[in-house]
PDB file of N, CA and C in Angstrom:
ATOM      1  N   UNK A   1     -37.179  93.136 -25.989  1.00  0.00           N
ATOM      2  CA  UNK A   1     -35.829  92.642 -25.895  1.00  0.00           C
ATOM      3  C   UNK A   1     -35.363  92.064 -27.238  1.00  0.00           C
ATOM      4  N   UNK A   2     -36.247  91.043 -27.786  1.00  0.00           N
ATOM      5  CA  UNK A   2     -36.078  90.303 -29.411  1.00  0.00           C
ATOM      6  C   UNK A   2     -35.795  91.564 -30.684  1.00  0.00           C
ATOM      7  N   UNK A   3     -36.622  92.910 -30.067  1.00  0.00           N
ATOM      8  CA  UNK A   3     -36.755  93.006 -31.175  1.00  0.00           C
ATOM      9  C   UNK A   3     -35.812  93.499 -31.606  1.00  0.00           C
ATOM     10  N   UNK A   4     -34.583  94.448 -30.757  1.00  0.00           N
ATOM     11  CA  UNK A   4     -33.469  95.110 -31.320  1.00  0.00           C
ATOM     12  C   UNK A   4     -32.410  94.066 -32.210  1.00  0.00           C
ATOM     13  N   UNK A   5     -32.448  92.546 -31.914  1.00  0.00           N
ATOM     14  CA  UNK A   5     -31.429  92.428 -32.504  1.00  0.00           C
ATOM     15  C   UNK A   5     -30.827  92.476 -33.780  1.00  0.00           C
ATOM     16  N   UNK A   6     -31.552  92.242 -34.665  1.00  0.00           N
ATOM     17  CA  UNK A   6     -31.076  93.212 -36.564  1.00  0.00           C
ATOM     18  C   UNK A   6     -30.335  91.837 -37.014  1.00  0.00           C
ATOM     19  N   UNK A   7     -30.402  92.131 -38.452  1.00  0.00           N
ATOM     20  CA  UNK A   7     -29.703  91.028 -39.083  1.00  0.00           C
ATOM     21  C   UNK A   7     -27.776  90.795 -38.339  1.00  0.00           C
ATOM     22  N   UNK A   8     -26.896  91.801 -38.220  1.00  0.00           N
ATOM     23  CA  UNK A   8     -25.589  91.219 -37.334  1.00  0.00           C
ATOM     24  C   UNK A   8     -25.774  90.403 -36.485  1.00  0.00           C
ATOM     25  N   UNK A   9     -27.107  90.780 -35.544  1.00  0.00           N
ATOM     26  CA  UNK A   9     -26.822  89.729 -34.327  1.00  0.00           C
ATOM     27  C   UNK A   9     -27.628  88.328 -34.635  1.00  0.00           C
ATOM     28  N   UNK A  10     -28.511  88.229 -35.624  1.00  0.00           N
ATOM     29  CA  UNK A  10     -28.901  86.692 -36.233  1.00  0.00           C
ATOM     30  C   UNK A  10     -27.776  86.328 -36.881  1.00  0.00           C
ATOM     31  N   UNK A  11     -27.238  86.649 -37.780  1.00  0.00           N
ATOM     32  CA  UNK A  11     -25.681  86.337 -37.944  1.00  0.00           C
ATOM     33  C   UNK A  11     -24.582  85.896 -37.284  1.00  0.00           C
ATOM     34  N   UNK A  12     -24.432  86.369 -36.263  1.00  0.00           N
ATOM     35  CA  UNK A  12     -23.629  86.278 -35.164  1.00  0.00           C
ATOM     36  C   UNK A  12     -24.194  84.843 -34.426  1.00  0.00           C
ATOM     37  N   UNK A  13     -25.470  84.909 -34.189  1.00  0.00           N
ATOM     38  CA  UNK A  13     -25.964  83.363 -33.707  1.00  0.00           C
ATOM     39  C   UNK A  13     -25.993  82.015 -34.356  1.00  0.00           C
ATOM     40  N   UNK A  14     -26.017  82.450 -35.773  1.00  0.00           N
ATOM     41  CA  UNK A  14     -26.119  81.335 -36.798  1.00  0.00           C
ATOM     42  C   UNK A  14     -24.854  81.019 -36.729  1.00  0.00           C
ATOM     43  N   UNK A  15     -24.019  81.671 -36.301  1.00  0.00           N
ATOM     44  CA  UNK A  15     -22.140  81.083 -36.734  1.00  0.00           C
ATOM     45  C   UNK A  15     -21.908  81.106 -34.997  1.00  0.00           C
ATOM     46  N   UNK A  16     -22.254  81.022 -34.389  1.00  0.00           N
ATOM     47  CA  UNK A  16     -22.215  80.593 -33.196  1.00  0.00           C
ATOM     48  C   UNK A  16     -22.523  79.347 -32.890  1.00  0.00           C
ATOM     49  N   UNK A  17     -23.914  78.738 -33.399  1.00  0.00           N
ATOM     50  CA  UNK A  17     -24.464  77.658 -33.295  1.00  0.00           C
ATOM     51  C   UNK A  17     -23.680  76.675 -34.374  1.00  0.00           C
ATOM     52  N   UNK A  18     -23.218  76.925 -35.361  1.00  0.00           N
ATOM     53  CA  UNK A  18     -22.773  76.831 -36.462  1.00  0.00           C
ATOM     54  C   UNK A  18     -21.393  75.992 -36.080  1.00  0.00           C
ATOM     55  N   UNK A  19     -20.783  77.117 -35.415  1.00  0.00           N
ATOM     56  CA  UNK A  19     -19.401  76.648 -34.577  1.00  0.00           C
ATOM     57  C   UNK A  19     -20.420  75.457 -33.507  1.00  0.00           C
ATOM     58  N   UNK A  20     -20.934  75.663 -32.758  1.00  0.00           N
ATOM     59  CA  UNK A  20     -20.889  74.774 -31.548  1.00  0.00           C
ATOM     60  C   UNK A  20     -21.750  73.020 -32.071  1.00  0.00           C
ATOM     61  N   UNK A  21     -22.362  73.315 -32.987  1.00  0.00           N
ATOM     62  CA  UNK A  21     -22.583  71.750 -33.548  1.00  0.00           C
ATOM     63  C   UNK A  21     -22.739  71.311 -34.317  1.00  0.00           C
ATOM     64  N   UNK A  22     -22.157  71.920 -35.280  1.00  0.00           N
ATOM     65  CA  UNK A  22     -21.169  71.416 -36.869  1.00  0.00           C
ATOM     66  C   UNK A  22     -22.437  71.472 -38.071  1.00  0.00           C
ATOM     67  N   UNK A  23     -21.319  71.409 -38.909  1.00  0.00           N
ATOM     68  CA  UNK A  23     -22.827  71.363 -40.352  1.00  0.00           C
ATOM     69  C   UNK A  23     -23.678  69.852 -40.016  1.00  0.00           C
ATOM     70  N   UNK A  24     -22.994  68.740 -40.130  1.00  0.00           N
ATOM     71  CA  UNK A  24     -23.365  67.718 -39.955  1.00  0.00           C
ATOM     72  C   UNK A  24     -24.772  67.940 -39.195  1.00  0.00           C
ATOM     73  N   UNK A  25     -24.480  67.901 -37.300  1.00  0.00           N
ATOM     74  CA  UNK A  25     -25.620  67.985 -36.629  1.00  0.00           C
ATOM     75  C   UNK A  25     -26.458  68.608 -37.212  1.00  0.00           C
ATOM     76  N   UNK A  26     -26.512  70.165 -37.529  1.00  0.00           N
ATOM     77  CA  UNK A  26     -27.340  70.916 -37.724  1.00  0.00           C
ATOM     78  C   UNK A  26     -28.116  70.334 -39.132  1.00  0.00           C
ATOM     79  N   UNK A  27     -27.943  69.851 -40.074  1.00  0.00           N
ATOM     80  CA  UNK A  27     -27.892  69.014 -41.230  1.00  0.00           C
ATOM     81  C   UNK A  27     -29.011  67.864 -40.824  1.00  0.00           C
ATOM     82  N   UNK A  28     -28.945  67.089 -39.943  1.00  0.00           N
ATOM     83  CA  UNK A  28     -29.494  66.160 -39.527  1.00  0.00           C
ATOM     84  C   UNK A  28     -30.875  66.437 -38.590  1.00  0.00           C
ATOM     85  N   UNK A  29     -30.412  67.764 -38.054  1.00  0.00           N
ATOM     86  CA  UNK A  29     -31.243  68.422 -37.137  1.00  0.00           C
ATOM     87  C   UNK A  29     -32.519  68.415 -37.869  1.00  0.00           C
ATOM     88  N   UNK A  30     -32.298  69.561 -38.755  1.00  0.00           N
ATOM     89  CA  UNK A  30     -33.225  70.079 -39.590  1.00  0.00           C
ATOM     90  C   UNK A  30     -33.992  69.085 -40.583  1.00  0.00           C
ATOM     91  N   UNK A  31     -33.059  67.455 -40.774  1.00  0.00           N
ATOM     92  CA  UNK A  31     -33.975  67.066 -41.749  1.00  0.00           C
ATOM     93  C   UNK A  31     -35.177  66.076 -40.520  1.00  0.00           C
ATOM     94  N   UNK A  32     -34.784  66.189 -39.699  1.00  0.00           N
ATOM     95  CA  UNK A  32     -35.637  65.599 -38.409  1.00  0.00           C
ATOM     96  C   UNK A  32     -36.490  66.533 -38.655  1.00  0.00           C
ATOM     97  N   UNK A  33     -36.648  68.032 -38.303  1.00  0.00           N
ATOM     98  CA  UNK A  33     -37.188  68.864 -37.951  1.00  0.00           C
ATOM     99  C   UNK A  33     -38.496  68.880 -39.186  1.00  0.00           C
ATOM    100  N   UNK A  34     -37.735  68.809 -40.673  1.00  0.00           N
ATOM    101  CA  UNK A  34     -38.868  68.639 -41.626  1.00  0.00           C
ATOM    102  C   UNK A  34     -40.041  67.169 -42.097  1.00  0.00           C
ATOM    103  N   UNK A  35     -39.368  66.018 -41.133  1.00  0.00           N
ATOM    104  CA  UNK A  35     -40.074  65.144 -41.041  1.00  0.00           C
ATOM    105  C   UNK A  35     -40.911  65.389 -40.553  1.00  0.00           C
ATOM    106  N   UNK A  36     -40.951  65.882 -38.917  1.00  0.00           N
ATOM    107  CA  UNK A  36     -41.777  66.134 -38.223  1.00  0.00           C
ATOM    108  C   UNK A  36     -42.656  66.535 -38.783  1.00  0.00           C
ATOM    109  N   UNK A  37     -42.634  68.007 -39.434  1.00  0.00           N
ATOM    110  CA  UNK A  37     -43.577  68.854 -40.416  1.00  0.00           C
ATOM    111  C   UNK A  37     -44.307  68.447 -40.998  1.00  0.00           C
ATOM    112  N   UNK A  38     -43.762  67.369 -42.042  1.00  0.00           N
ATOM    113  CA  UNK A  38     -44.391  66.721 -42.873  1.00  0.00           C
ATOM    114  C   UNK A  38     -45.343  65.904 -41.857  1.00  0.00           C
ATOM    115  N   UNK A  39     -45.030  65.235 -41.498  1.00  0.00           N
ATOM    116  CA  UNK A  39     -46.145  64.169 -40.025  1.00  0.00           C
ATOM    117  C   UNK A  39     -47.055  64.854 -39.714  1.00  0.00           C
ATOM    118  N   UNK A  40     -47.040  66.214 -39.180  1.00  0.00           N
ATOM    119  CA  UNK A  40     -47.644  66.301 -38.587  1.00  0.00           C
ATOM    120  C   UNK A  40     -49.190  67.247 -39.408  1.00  0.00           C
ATOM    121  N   UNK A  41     -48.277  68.064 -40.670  1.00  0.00           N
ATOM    122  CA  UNK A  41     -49.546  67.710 -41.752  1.00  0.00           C
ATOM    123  C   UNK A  41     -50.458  66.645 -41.958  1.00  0.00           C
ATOM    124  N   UNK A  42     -49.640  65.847 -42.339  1.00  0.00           N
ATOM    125  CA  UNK A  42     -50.745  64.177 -42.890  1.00  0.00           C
ATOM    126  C   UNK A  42     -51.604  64.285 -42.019  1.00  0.00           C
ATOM    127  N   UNK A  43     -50.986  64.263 -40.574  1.00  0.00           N
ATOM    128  CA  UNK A  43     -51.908  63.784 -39.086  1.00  0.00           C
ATOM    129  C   UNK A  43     -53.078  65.055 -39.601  1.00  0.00           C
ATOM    130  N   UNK A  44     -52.840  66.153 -39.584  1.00  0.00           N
ATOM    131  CA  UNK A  44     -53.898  67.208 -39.626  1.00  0.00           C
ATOM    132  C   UNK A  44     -54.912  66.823 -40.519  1.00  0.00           C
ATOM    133  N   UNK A  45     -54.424  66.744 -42.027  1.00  0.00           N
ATOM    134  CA  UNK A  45     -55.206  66.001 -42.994  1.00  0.00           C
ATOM    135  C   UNK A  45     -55.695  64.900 -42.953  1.00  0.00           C
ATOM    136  N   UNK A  46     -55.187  63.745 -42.183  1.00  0.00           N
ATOM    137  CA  UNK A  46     -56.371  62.282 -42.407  1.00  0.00           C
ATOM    138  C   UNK A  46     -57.195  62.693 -41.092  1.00  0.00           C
ATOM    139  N   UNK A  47     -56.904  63.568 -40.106  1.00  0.00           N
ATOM    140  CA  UNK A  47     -57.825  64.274 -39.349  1.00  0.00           C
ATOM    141  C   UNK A  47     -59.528  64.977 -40.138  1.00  0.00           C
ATOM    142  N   UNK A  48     -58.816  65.968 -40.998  1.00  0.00           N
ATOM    143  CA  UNK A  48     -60.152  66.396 -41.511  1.00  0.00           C
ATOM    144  C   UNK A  48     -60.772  65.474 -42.311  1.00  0.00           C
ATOM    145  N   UNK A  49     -59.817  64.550 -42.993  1.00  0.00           N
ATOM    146  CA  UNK A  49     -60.426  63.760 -43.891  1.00  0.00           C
ATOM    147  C   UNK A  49     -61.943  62.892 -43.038  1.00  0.00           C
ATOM    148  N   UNK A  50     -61.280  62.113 -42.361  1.00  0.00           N
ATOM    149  CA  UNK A  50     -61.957  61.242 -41.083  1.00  0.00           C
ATOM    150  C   UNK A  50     -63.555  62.354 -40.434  1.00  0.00           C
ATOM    151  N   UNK A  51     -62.942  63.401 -40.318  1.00  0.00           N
ATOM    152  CA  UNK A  51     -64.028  64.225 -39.624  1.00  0.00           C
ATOM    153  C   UNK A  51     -65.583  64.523 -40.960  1.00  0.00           C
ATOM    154  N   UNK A  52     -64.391  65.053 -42.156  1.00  0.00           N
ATOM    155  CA  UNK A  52     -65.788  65.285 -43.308  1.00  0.00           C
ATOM    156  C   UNK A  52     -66.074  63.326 -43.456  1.00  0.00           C
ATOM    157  N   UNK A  53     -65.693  62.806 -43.075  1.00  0.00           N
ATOM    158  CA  UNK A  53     -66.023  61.087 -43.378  1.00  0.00           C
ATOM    159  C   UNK A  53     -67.508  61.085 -42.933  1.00  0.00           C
ATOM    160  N   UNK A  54     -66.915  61.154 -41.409  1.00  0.00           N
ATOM    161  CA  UNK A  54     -68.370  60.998 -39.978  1.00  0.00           C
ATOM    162  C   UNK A  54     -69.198  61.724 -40.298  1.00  0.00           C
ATOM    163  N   UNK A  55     -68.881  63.274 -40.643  1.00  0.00           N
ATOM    164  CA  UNK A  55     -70.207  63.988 -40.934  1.00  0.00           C
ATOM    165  C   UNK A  55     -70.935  63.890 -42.081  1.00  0.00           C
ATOM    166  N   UNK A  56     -70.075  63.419 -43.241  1.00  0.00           N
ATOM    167  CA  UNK A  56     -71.382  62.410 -44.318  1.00  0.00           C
ATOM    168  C   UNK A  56     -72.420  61.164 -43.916  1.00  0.00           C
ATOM    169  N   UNK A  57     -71.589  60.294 -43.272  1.00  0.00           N
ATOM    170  CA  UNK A  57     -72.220  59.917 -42.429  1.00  0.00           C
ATOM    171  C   UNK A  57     -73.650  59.771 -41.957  1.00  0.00           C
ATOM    172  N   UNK A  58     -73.037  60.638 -40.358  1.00  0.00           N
ATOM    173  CA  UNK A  58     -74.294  60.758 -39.832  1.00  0.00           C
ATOM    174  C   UNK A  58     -75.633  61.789 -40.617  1.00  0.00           C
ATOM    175  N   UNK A  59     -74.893  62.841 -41.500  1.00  0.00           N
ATOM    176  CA  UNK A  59     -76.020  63.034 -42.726  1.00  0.00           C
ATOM    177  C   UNK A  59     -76.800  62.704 -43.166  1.00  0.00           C
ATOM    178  N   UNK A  60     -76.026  61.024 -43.858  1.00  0.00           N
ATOM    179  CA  UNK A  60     -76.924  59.873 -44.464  1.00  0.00           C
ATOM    180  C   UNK A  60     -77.710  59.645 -43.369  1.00  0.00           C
ATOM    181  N   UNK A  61     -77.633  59.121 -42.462  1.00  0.00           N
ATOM    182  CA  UNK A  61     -78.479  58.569 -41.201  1.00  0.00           C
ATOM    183  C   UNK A  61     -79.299  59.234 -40.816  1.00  0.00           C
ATOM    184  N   UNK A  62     -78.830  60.710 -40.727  1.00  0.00           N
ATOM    185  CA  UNK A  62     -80.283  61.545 -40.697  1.00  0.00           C
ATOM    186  C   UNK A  62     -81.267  61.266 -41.593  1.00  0.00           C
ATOM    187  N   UNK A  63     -80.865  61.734 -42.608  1.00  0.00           N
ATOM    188  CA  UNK A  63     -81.734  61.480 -44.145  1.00  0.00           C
ATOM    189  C   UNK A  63     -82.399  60.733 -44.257  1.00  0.00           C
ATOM    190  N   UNK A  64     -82.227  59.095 -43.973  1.00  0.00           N
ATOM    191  CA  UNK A  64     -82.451  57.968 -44.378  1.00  0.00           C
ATOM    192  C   UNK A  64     -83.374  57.812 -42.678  1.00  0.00           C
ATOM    193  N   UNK A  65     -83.354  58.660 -41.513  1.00  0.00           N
ATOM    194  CA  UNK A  65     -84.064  58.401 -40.337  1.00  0.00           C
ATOM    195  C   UNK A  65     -85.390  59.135 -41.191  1.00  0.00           C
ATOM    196  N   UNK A  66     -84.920  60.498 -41.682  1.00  0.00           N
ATOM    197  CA  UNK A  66     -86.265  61.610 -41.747  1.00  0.00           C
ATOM    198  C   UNK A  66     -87.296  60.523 -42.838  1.00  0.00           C
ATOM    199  N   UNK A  67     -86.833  60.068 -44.011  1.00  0.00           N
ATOM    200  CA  UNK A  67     -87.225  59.279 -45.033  1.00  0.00           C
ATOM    201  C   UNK A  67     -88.361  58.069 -44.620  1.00  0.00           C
ATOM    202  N   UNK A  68     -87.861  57.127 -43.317  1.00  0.00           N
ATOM    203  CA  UNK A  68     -88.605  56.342 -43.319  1.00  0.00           C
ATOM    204  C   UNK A  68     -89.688  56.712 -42.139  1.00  0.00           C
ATOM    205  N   UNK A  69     -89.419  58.035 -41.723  1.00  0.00           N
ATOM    206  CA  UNK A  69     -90.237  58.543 -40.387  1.00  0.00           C
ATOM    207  C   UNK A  69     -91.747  59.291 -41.525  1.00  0.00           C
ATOM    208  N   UNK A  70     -91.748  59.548 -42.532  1.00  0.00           N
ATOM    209  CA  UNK A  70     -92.548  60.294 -43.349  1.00  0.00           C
ATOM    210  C   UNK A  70     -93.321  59.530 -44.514  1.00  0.00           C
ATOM    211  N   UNK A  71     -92.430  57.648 -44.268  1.00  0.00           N
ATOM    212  CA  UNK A  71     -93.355  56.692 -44.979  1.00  0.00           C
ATOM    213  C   UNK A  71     -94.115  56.509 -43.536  1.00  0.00           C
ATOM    214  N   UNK A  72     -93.788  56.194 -42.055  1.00  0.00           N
ATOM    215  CA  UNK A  72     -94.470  55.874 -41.187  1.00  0.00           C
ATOM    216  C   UNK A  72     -96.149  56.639 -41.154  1.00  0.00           C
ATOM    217  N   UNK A  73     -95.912  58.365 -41.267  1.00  0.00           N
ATOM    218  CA  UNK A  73     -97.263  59.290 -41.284  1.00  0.00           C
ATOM    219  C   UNK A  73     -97.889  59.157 -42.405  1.00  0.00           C
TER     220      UNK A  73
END
């Protein structure tokens, strides 16, 4: 169904929408829309950050378990 419509009829919608809630809204819309974006990067990134954090981590703790298990033998 999407796929016939061709650049006229995205055209036709953009000045449709265009007409129905002004530059302004749409203006405001979109800089909402790129906040979000931005947010929701960071969130992704102090995500991995946090994750490679823990798994250094518990690394060390391994390491430092195997270390004093091999002064014990």
């Amino acid at each position: 169904m999407l796929n016939n419509i061709g650049l006229p009829g995205l055209l036709l919608i953009a000045v449709v929408v265009l007409v129905l809630f002004g530059r302004g809204k749409i203006s405001s819309l979109m800089g909402e829309v790129g906040k979000g974006i931005t947010s929701f990067k960071k969130g992704i990134n102090e995500g991995e950050k946090e994750l490679a954090d823990e798994s250094n981590t518990v690394e060390t703790e391994v390491v430092a378990e195997n270390d004093t298990t091999k002064d014990k033998v």
